[in-house]
C-alpha atoms as a PDB file:
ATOM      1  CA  UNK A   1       4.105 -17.018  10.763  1.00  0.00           C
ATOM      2  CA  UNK A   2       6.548 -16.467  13.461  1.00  0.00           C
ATOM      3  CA  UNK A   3       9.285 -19.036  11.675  1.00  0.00           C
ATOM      4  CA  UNK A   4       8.776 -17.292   8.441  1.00  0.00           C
ATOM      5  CA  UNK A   5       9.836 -14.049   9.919  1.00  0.00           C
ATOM      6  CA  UNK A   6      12.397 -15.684  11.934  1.00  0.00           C
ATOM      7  CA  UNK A   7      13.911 -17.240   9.144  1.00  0.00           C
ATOM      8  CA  UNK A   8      13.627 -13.827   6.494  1.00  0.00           C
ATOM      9  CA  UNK A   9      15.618 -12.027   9.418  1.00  0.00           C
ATOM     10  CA  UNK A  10      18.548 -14.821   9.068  1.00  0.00           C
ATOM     11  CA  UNK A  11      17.809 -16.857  12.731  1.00  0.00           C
ATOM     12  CA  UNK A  12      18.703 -20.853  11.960  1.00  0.00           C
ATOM     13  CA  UNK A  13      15.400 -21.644  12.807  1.00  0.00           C
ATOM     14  CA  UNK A  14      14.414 -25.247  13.612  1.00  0.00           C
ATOM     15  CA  UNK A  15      10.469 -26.125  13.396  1.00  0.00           C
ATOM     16  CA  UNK A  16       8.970 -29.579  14.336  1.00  0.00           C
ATOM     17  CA  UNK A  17       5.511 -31.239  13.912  1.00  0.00           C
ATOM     18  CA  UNK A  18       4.203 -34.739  14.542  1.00  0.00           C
ATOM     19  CA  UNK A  19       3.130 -35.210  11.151  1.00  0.00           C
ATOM     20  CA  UNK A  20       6.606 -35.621   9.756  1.00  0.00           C
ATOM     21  CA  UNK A  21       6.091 -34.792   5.727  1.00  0.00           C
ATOM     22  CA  UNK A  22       4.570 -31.139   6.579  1.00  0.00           C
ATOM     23  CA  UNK A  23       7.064 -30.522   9.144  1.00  0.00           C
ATOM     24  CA  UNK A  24       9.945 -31.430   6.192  1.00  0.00           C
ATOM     25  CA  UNK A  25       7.765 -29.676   3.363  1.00  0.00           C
ATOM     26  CA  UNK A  26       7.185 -25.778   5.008  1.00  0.00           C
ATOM     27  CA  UNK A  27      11.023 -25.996   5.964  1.00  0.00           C
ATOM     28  CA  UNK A  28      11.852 -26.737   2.658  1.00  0.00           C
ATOM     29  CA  UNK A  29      10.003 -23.599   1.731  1.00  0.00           C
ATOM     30  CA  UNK A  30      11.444 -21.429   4.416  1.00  0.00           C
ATOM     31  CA  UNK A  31      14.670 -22.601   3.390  1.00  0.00           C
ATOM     32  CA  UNK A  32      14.352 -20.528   0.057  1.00  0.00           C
ATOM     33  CA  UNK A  33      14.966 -17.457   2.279  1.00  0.00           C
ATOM     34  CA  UNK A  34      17.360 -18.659   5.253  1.00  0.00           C
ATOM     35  CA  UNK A  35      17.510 -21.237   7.162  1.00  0.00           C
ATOM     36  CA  UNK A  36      15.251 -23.708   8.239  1.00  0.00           C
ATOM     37  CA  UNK A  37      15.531 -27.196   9.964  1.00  0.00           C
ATOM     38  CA  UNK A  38      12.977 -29.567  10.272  1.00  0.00           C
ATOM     39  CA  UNK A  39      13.214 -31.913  13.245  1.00  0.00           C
ATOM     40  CA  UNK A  40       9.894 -33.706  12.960  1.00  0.00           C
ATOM     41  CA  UNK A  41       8.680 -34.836  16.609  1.00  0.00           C
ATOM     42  CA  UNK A  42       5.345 -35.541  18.718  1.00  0.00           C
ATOM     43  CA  UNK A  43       5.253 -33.381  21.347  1.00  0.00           C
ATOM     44  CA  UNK A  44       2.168 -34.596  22.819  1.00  0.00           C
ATOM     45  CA  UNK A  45       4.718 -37.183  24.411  1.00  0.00           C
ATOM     46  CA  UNK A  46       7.141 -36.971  26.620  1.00  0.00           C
ATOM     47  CA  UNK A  47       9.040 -39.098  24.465  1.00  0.00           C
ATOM     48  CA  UNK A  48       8.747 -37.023  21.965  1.00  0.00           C
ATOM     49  CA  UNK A  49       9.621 -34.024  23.862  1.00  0.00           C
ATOM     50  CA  UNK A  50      12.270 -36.026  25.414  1.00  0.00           C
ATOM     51  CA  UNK A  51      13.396 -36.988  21.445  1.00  0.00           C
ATOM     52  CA  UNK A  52      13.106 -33.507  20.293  1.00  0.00           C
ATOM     53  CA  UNK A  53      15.391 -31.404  22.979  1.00  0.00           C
ATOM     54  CA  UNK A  54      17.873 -34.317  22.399  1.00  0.00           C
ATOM     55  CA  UNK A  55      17.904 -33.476  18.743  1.00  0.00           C
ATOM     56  CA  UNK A  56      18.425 -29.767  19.270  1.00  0.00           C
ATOM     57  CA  UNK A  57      21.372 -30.420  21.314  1.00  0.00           C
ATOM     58  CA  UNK A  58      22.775 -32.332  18.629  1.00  0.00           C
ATOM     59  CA  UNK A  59      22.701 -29.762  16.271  1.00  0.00           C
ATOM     60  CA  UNK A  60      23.129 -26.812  18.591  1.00  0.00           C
ATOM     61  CA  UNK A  61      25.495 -26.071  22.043  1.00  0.00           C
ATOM     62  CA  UNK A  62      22.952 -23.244  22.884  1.00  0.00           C
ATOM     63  CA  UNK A  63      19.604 -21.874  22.177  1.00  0.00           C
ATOM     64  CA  UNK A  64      18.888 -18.290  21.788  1.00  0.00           C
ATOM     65  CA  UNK A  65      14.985 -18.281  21.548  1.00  0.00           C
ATOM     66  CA  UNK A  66      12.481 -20.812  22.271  1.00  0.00           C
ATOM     67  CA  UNK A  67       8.871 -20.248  21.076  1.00  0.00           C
ATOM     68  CA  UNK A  68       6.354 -23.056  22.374  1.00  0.00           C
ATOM     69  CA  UNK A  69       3.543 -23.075  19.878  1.00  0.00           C
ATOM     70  CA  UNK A  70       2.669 -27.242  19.887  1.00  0.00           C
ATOM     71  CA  UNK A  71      -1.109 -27.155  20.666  1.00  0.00           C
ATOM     72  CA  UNK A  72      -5.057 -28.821  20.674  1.00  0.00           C
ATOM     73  CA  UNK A  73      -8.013 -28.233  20.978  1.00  0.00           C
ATOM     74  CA  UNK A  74     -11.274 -29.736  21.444  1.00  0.00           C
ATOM     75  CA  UNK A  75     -15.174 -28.572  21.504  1.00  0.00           C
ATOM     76  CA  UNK A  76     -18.181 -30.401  23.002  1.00  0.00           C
ATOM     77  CA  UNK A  77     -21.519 -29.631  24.902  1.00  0.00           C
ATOM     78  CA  UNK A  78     -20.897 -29.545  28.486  1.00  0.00           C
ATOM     79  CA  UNK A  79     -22.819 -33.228  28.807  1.00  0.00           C
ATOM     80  CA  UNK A  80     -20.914 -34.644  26.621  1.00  0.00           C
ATOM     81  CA  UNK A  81     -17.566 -33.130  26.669  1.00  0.00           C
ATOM     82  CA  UNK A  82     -14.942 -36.616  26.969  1.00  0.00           C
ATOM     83  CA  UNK A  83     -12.013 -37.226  29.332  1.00  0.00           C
ATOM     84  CA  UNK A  84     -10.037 -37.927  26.105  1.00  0.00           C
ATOM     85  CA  UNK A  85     -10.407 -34.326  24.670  1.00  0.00           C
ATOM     86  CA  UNK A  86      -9.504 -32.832  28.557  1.00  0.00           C
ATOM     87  CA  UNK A  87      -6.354 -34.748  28.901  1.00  0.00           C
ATOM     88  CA  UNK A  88      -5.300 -34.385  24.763  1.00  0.00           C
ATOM     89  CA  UNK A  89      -5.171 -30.497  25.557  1.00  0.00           C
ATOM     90  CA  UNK A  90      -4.462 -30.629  28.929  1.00  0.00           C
ATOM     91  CA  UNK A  91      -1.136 -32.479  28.156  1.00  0.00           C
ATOM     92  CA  UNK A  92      -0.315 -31.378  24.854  1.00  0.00           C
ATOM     93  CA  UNK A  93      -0.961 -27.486  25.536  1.00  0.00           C
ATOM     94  CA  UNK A  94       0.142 -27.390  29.546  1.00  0.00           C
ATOM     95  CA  UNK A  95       2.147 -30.414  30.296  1.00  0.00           C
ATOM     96  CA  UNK A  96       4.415 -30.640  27.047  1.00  0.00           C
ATOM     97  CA  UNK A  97       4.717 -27.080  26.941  1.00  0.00           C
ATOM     98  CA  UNK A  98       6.720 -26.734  30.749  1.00  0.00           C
ATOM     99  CA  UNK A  99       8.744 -30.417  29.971  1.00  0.00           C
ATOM    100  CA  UNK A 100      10.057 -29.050  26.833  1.00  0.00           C
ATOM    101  CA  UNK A 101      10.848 -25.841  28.594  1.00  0.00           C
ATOM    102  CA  UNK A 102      13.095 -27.875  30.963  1.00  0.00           C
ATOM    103  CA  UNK A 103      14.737 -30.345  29.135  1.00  0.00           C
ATOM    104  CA  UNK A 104      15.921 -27.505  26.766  1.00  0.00           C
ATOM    105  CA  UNK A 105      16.849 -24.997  29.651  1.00  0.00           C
ATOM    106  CA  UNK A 106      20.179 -26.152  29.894  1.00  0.00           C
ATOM    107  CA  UNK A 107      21.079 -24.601  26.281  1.00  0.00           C
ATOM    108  CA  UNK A 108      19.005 -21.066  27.239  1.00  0.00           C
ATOM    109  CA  UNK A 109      21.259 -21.248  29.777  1.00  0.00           C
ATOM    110  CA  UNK A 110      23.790 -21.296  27.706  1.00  0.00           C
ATOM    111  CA  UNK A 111      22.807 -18.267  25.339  1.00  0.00           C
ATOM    112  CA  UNK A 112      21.665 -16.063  28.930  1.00  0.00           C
ATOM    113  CA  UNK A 113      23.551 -13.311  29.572  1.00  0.00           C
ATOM    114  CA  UNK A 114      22.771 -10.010  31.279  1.00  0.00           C
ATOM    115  CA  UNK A 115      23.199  -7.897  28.307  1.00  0.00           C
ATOM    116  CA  UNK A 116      21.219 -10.335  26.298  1.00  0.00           C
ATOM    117  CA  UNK A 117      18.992 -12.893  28.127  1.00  0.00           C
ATOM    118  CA  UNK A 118      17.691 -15.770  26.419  1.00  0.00           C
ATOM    119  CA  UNK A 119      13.944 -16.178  25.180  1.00  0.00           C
ATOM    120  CA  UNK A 120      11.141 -17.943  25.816  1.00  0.00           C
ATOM    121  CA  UNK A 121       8.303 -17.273  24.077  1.00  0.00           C
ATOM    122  CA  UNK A 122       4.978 -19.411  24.987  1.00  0.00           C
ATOM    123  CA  UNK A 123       2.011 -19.371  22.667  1.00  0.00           C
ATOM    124  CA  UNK A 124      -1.260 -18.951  24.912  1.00  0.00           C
ATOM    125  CA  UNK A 125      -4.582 -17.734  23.421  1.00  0.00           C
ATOM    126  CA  UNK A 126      -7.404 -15.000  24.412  1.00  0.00           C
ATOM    127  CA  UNK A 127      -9.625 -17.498  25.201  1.00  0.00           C
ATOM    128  CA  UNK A 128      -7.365 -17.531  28.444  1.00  0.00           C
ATOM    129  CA  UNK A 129      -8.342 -14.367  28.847  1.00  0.00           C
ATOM    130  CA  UNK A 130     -12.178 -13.531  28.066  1.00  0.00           C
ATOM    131  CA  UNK A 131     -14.998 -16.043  28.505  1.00  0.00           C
ATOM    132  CA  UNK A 132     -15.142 -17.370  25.069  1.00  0.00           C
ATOM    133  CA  UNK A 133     -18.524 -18.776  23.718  1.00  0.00           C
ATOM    134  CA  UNK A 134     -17.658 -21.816  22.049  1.00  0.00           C
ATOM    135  CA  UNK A 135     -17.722 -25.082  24.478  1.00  0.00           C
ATOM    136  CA  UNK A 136     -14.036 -25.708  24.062  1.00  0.00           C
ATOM    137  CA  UNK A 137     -13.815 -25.692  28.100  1.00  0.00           C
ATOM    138  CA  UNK A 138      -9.569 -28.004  28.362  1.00  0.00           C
ATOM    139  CA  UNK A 139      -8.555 -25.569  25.736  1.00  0.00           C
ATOM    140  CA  UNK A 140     -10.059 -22.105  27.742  1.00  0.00           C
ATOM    141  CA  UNK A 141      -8.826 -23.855  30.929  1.00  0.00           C
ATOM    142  CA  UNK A 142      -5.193 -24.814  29.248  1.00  0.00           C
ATOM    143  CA  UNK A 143      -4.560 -21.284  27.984  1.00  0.00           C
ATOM    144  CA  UNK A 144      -5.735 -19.770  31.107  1.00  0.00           C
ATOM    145  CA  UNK A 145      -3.022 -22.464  32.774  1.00  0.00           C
ATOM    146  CA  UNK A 146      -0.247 -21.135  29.733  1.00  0.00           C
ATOM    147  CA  UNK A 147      -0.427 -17.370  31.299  1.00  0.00           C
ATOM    148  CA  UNK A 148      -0.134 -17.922  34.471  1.00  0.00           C
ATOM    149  CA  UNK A 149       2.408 -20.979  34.114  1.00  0.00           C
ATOM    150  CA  UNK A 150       4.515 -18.263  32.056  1.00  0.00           C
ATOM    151  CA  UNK A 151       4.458 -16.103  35.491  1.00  0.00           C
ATOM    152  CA  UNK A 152       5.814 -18.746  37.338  1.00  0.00           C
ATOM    153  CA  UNK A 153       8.525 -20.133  34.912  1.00  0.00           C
ATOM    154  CA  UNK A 154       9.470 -16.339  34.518  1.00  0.00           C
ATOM    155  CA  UNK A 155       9.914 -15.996  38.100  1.00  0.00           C
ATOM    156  CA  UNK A 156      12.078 -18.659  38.249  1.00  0.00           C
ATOM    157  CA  UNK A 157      13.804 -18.171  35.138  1.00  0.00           C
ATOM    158  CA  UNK A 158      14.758 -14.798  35.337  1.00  0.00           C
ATOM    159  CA  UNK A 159      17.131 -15.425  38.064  1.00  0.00           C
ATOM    160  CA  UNK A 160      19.622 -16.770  35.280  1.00  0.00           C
ATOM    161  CA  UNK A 161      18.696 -13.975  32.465  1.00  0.00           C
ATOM    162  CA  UNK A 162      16.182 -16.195  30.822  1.00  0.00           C
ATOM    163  CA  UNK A 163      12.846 -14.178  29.691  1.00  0.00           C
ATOM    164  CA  UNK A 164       9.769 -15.773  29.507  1.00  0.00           C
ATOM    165  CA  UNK A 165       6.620 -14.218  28.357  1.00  0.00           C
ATOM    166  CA  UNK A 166       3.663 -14.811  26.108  1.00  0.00           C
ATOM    167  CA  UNK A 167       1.709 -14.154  23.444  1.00  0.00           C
ATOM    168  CA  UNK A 168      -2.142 -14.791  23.229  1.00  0.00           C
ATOM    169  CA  UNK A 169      -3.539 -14.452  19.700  1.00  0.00           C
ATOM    170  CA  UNK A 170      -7.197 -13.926  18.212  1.00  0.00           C
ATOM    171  CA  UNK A 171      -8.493 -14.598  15.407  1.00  0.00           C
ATOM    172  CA  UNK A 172      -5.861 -15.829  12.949  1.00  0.00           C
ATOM    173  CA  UNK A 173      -6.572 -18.132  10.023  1.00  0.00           C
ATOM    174  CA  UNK A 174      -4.753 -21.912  10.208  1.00  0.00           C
ATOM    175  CA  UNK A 175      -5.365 -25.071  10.204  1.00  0.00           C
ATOM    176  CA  UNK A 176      -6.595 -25.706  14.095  1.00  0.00           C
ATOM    177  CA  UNK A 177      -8.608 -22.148  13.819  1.00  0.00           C
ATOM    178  CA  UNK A 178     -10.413 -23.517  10.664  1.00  0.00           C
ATOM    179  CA  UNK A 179     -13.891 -21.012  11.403  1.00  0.00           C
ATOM    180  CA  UNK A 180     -11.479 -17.571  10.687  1.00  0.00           C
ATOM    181  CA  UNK A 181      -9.180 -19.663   7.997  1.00  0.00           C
ATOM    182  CA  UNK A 182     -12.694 -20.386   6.046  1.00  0.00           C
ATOM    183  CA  UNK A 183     -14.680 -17.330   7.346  1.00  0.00           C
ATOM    184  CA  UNK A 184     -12.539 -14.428   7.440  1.00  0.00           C
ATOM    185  CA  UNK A 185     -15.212 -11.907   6.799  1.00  0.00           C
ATOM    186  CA  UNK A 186     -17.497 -13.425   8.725  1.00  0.00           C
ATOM    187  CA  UNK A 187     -15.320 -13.893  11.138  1.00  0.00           C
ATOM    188  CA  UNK A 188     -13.794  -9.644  11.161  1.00  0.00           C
ATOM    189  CA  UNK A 189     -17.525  -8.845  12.057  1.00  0.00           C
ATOM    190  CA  UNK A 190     -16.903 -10.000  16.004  1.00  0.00           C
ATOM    191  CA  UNK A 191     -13.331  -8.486  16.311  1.00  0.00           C
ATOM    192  CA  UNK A 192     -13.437  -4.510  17.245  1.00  0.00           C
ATOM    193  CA  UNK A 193      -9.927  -3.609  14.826  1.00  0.00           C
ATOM    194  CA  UNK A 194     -12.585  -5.126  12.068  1.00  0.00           C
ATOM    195  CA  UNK A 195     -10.374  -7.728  10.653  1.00  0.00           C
ATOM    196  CA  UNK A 196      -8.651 -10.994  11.741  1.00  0.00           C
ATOM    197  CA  UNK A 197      -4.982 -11.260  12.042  1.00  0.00           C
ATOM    198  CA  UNK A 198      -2.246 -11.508   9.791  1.00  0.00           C
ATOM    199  CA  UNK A 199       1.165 -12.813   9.450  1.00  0.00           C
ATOM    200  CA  UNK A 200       3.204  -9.784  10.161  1.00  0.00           C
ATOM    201  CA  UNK A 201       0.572  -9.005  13.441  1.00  0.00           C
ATOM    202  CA  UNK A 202       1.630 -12.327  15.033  1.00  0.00           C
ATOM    203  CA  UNK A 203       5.612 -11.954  13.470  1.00  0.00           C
ATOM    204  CA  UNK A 204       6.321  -8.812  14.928  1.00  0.00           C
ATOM    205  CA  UNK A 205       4.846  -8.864  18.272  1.00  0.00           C
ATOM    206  CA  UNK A 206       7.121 -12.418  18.183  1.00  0.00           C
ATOM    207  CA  UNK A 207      10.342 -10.233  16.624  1.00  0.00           C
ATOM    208  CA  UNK A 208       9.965  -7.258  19.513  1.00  0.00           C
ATOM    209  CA  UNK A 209      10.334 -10.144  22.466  1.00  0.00           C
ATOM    210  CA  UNK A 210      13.322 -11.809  20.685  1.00  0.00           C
ATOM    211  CA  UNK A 211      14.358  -8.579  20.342  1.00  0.00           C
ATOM    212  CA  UNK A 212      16.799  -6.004  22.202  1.00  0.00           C
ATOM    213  CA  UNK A 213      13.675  -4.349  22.426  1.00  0.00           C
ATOM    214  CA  UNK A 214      11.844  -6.987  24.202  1.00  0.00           C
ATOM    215  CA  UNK A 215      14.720  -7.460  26.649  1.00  0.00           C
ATOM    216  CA  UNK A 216      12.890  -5.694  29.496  1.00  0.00           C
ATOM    217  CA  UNK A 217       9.613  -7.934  29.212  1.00  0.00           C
ATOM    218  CA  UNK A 218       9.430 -10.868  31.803  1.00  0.00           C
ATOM    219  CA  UNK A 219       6.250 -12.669  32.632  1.00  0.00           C
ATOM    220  CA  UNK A 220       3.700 -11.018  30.100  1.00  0.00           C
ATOM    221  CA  UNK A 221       1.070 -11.745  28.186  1.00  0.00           C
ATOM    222  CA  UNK A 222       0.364  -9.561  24.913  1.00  0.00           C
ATOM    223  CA  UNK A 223      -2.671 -10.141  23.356  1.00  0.00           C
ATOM    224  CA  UNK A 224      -2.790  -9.955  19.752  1.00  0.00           C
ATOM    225  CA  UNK A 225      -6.157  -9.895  18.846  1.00  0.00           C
ATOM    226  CA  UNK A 226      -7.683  -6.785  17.375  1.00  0.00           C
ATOM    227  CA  UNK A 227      -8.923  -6.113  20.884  1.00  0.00           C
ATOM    228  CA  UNK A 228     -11.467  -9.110  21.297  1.00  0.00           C
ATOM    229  CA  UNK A 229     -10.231  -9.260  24.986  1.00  0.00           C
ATOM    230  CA  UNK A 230     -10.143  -6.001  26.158  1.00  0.00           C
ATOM    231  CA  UNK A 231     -11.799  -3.517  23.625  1.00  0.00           C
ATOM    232  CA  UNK A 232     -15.273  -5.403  23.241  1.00  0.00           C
END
Protein backbone atom coordinates (compact mmCIF):
# COMPACT_ATOMS: atom_id res chain seq x y z
CA UNK A 1 0.00 0.00 0.00
CA UNK A 2 2.55 2.43 1.07
CA UNK A 3 4.97 1.50 -2.18
CA UNK A 4 2.05 1.86 -4.43
CA UNK A 5 1.52 5.37 -3.34
CA UNK A 6 5.11 5.97 -3.18
CA UNK A 7 5.66 4.94 -6.51
CA UNK A 8 2.18 6.88 -8.19
CA UNK A 9 3.80 10.10 -6.54
CA UNK A 10 7.18 9.44 -8.70
CA UNK A 11 9.68 8.25 -5.47
CA UNK A 12 12.25 5.39 -7.07
CA UNK A 13 11.01 3.11 -4.73
CA UNK A 14 12.90 -0.12 -3.97
CA UNK A 15 10.77 -3.08 -2.20
CA UNK A 16 12.31 -6.45 -1.04
CA UNK A 17 10.86 -9.80 0.20
CA UNK A 18 12.40 -13.17 0.99
CA UNK A 19 10.35 -14.93 -1.37
CA UNK A 20 12.16 -13.64 -4.41
CA UNK A 21 9.39 -14.20 -7.44
CA UNK A 22 6.65 -11.95 -5.49
CA UNK A 23 9.13 -9.47 -4.55
CA UNK A 24 10.10 -9.26 -8.65
CA UNK A 25 6.29 -9.74 -9.69
CA UNK A 26 4.40 -6.58 -7.53
CA UNK A 27 7.46 -4.38 -8.75
CA UNK A 28 6.84 -5.28 -12.06
CA UNK A 29 3.34 -4.03 -11.50
CA UNK A 30 4.28 -0.87 -9.72
CA UNK A 31 6.55 -0.24 -12.42
CA UNK A 32 3.51 0.46 -14.81
CA UNK A 33 3.16 3.76 -12.88
CA UNK A 34 6.85 4.84 -11.77
CA UNK A 35 9.39 3.31 -10.55
CA UNK A 36 9.93 0.33 -8.76
CA UNK A 37 13.01 -1.89 -7.87
CA UNK A 38 12.92 -5.14 -6.57
CA UNK A 39 15.90 -6.18 -4.46
CA UNK A 40 14.69 -9.53 -3.19
CA UNK A 41 16.34 -10.27 0.39
CA UNK A 42 15.63 -12.21 3.82
CA UNK A 43 15.56 -9.93 6.35
CA UNK A 44 15.00 -12.28 9.06
CA UNK A 45 18.95 -12.55 8.76
CA UNK A 46 21.45 -10.51 9.39
CA UNK A 47 22.90 -11.64 6.32
CA UNK A 48 20.27 -10.73 4.61
CA UNK A 49 19.97 -7.41 6.12
CA UNK A 50 23.61 -7.17 5.81
CA UNK A 51 22.99 -8.22 1.75
CA UNK A 52 20.18 -5.88 1.35
CA UNK A 53 21.70 -2.31 2.68
CA UNK A 54 24.75 -3.37 0.54
CA UNK A 55 22.50 -3.53 -2.46
CA UNK A 56 20.89 -0.16 -1.83
CA UNK A 57 24.17 1.44 -1.73
CA UNK A 58 24.91 0.08 -4.96
CA UNK A 59 22.20 1.54 -6.60
CA UNK A 60 21.84 4.66 -4.50
CA UNK A 61 24.59 7.38 -2.73
CA UNK A 62 21.69 8.40 -0.35
CA UNK A 63 18.38 7.45 0.96
CA UNK A 64 15.60 9.81 1.44
CA UNK A 65 12.97 7.58 3.28
CA UNK A 66 13.20 4.33 4.89
CA UNK A 67 9.97 2.48 5.83
CA UNK A 68 10.64 -0.86 7.90
CA UNK A 69 7.63 -3.02 7.26
CA UNK A 70 9.55 -6.83 7.21
CA UNK A 71 7.44 -8.69 9.85
CA UNK A 72 5.89 -12.23 11.72
CA UNK A 73 3.79 -13.34 13.59
CA UNK A 74 2.80 -16.25 15.50
CA UNK A 75 -0.37 -17.50 17.73
CA UNK A 76 -0.50 -20.29 20.34
CA UNK A 77 -2.19 -21.10 23.78
CA UNK A 78 -0.11 -19.86 26.49
CA UNK A 79 1.00 -23.79 27.32
CA UNK A 80 2.01 -24.36 24.31
CA UNK A 81 3.29 -21.27 22.78
CA UNK A 82 7.19 -22.50 21.25
CA UNK A 83 10.58 -20.80 21.64
CA UNK A 84 10.71 -21.00 17.80
CA UNK A 85 7.64 -18.67 17.22
CA UNK A 86 9.22 -16.08 20.21
CA UNK A 87 12.55 -15.76 18.62
CA UNK A 88 11.01 -15.84 14.62
CA UNK A 89 9.17 -12.49 15.70
CA UNK A 90 11.33 -11.42 18.16
CA UNK A 91 14.20 -11.21 15.55
CA UNK A 92 12.48 -10.64 12.46
CA UNK A 93 10.09 -7.74 13.85
CA UNK A 94 12.68 -6.12 16.67
CA UNK A 95 16.12 -7.23 15.89
CA UNK A 96 16.15 -6.90 11.94
CA UNK A 97 14.18 -3.92 12.12
CA UNK A 98 17.10 -1.64 14.33
CA UNK A 99 20.22 -3.62 12.17
CA UNK A 100 18.73 -2.53 9.01
CA UNK A 101 18.19 0.88 10.47
CA UNK A 102 21.99 1.07 11.05
CA UNK A 103 23.63 -0.40 8.35
CA UNK A 104 21.56 1.97 6.08
CA UNK A 105 22.06 5.15 8.33
CA UNK A 106 25.01 6.15 6.66
CA UNK A 107 22.92 7.06 3.33
CA UNK A 108 19.96 8.93 5.65
CA UNK A 109 22.74 10.63 6.59
CA UNK A 110 23.40 11.53 3.52
CA UNK A 111 19.83 12.84 2.40
CA UNK A 112 19.52 14.79 6.29
CA UNK A 113 19.41 18.18 6.19
CA UNK A 114 17.77 20.77 8.43
CA UNK A 115 15.36 22.00 5.96
CA UNK A 116 14.56 18.49 5.00
CA UNK A 117 15.53 15.63 7.40
CA UNK A 118 15.57 12.22 6.28
CA UNK A 119 12.80 9.51 7.14
CA UNK A 120 12.35 6.69 8.93
CA UNK A 121 9.29 5.23 9.02
CA UNK A 122 8.85 1.88 11.27
CA UNK A 123 5.80 -0.29 10.86
CA UNK A 124 4.53 -1.27 14.51
CA UNK A 125 0.95 -2.50 15.13
CA UNK A 126 -2.01 -1.67 17.78
CA UNK A 127 -1.58 -4.72 19.30
CA UNK A 128 1.46 -2.73 20.85
CA UNK A 129 -0.85 -0.67 22.09
CA UNK A 130 -4.19 -2.33 23.53
CA UNK A 131 -4.31 -5.81 25.07
CA UNK A 132 -5.27 -7.74 22.08
CA UNK A 133 -7.27 -11.06 22.53
CA UNK A 134 -5.71 -13.38 20.30
CA UNK A 135 -2.65 -15.46 21.99
CA UNK A 136 -0.10 -13.99 19.64
CA UNK A 137 1.98 -12.92 22.94
CA UNK A 138 6.22 -12.32 20.66
CA UNK A 139 4.15 -10.42 18.21
CA UNK A 140 2.10 -8.04 21.11
CA UNK A 141 5.47 -8.01 22.95
CA UNK A 142 7.57 -7.13 19.52
CA UNK A 143 5.27 -4.26 18.55
CA UNK A 144 5.13 -2.99 21.98
CA UNK A 145 9.28 -3.23 21.64
CA UNK A 146 8.81 -1.32 17.79
CA UNK A 147 7.21 1.94 19.66
CA UNK A 148 9.26 2.40 22.12
CA UNK A 149 12.54 1.30 20.12
CA UNK A 150 11.29 4.17 17.61
CA UNK A 151 11.63 6.65 20.81
CA UNK A 152 14.96 5.73 21.34
CA UNK A 153 16.36 5.58 17.71
CA UNK A 154 14.53 9.04 17.34
CA UNK A 155 16.34 10.39 20.18
CA UNK A 156 19.39 9.52 18.85
CA UNK A 157 18.70 10.15 15.38
CA UNK A 158 17.41 13.42 15.46
CA UNK A 159 20.63 14.88 16.45
CA UNK A 160 21.69 14.55 12.64
CA UNK A 161 18.07 15.61 11.08
CA UNK A 162 16.98 12.06 10.74
CA UNK A 163 13.09 11.53 11.77
CA UNK A 164 11.96 8.50 13.02
CA UNK A 165 8.46 7.71 13.88
CA UNK A 166 5.82 5.06 13.46
CA UNK A 167 2.88 3.87 12.31
CA UNK A 168 0.68 1.16 14.06
CA UNK A 169 -2.13 -0.17 11.85
CA UNK A 170 -5.51 -2.14 12.56
CA UNK A 171 -7.30 -4.05 10.79
CA UNK A 172 -6.07 -4.12 7.19
CA UNK A 173 -6.57 -7.03 4.81
CA UNK A 174 -3.07 -8.98 3.56
CA UNK A 175 -1.59 -11.84 3.49
CA UNK A 176 -0.13 -12.13 7.34
CA UNK A 177 -3.67 -10.49 8.59
CA UNK A 178 -5.54 -13.32 6.70
CA UNK A 179 -8.91 -13.10 9.45
CA UNK A 180 -9.74 -9.18 8.00
CA UNK A 181 -8.32 -10.18 4.28
CA UNK A 182 -11.10 -13.17 4.37
CA UNK A 183 -13.56 -11.55 6.88
CA UNK A 184 -13.86 -8.02 6.19
CA UNK A 185 -17.39 -7.66 7.35
CA UNK A 186 -17.03 -9.70 9.99
CA UNK A 187 -14.18 -8.29 10.83
CA UNK A 188 -15.71 -4.05 10.57
CA UNK A 189 -18.15 -5.30 13.37
CA UNK A 190 -15.16 -4.96 16.24
CA UNK A 191 -13.61 -1.68 14.82
CA UNK A 192 -15.58 1.64 16.14
CA UNK A 193 -15.03 3.76 12.38
CA UNK A 194 -17.17 0.43 11.25
CA UNK A 195 -14.89 -0.73 8.59
CA UNK A 196 -11.32 -2.12 8.21
CA UNK A 197 -8.65 -0.21 6.52
CA UNK A 198 -7.83 0.61 3.16
CA UNK A 199 -5.02 1.40 0.94
CA UNK A 200 -5.16 5.11 0.84
CA UNK A 201 -5.74 5.02 5.08
CA UNK A 202 -2.31 3.34 5.47
CA UNK A 203 -0.73 5.50 2.11
CA UNK A 204 -1.43 8.73 3.36
CA UNK A 205 -0.73 8.64 6.94
CA UNK A 206 2.80 7.07 5.25
CA UNK A 207 2.82 10.25 2.52
CA UNK A 208 2.21 13.07 5.52
CA UNK A 209 5.59 11.67 7.47
CA UNK A 210 7.64 11.60 4.20
CA UNK A 211 6.22 14.67 3.76
CA UNK A 212 7.17 18.52 4.37
CA UNK A 213 4.28 18.14 6.39
CA UNK A 214 5.53 15.42 8.53
CA UNK A 215 8.84 17.22 9.03
CA UNK A 216 7.99 18.26 12.61
CA UNK A 217 7.07 14.58 13.81
CA UNK A 218 9.95 12.74 15.73
CA UNK A 219 9.37 9.72 17.88
CA UNK A 220 5.52 9.02 17.27
CA UNK A 221 3.33 6.53 16.94
CA UNK A 222 0.00 7.12 14.81
CA UNK A 223 -2.36 4.60 15.00
CA UNK A 224 -4.29 3.84 12.05
CA UNK A 225 -6.93 1.80 13.04
CA UNK A 226 -10.47 3.08 12.98
CA UNK A 227 -9.97 3.73 16.67
CA UNK A 228 -9.63 0.02 17.98
CA UNK A 229 -6.96 1.44 20.43
CA UNK A 230 -8.27 4.36 21.77
CA UNK A 231 -12.04 4.82 20.80
CA UNK A 232 -13.34 1.29 22.06
Amino acid sequence: MIAAEFVRRGVRTYITARKAEACLTTAEELSQEGECIALPCDLSTMEGVTAFANAIAEHEDKLDILVNNAGAAWGAPFDEFPESGWDKVMDLNVKSLFFLTQKLAPLLRASARLEQPAKVINIASIDGIYNAYTETYSYSASKAAVIHLTRRLAKQLVKEQIHVNAIAPGAFASDMNTRTRDNPDEVAKFVPAKRIGNPDDMAGVAVYMSSRAGDYLVGITIAVDGGIAYAS
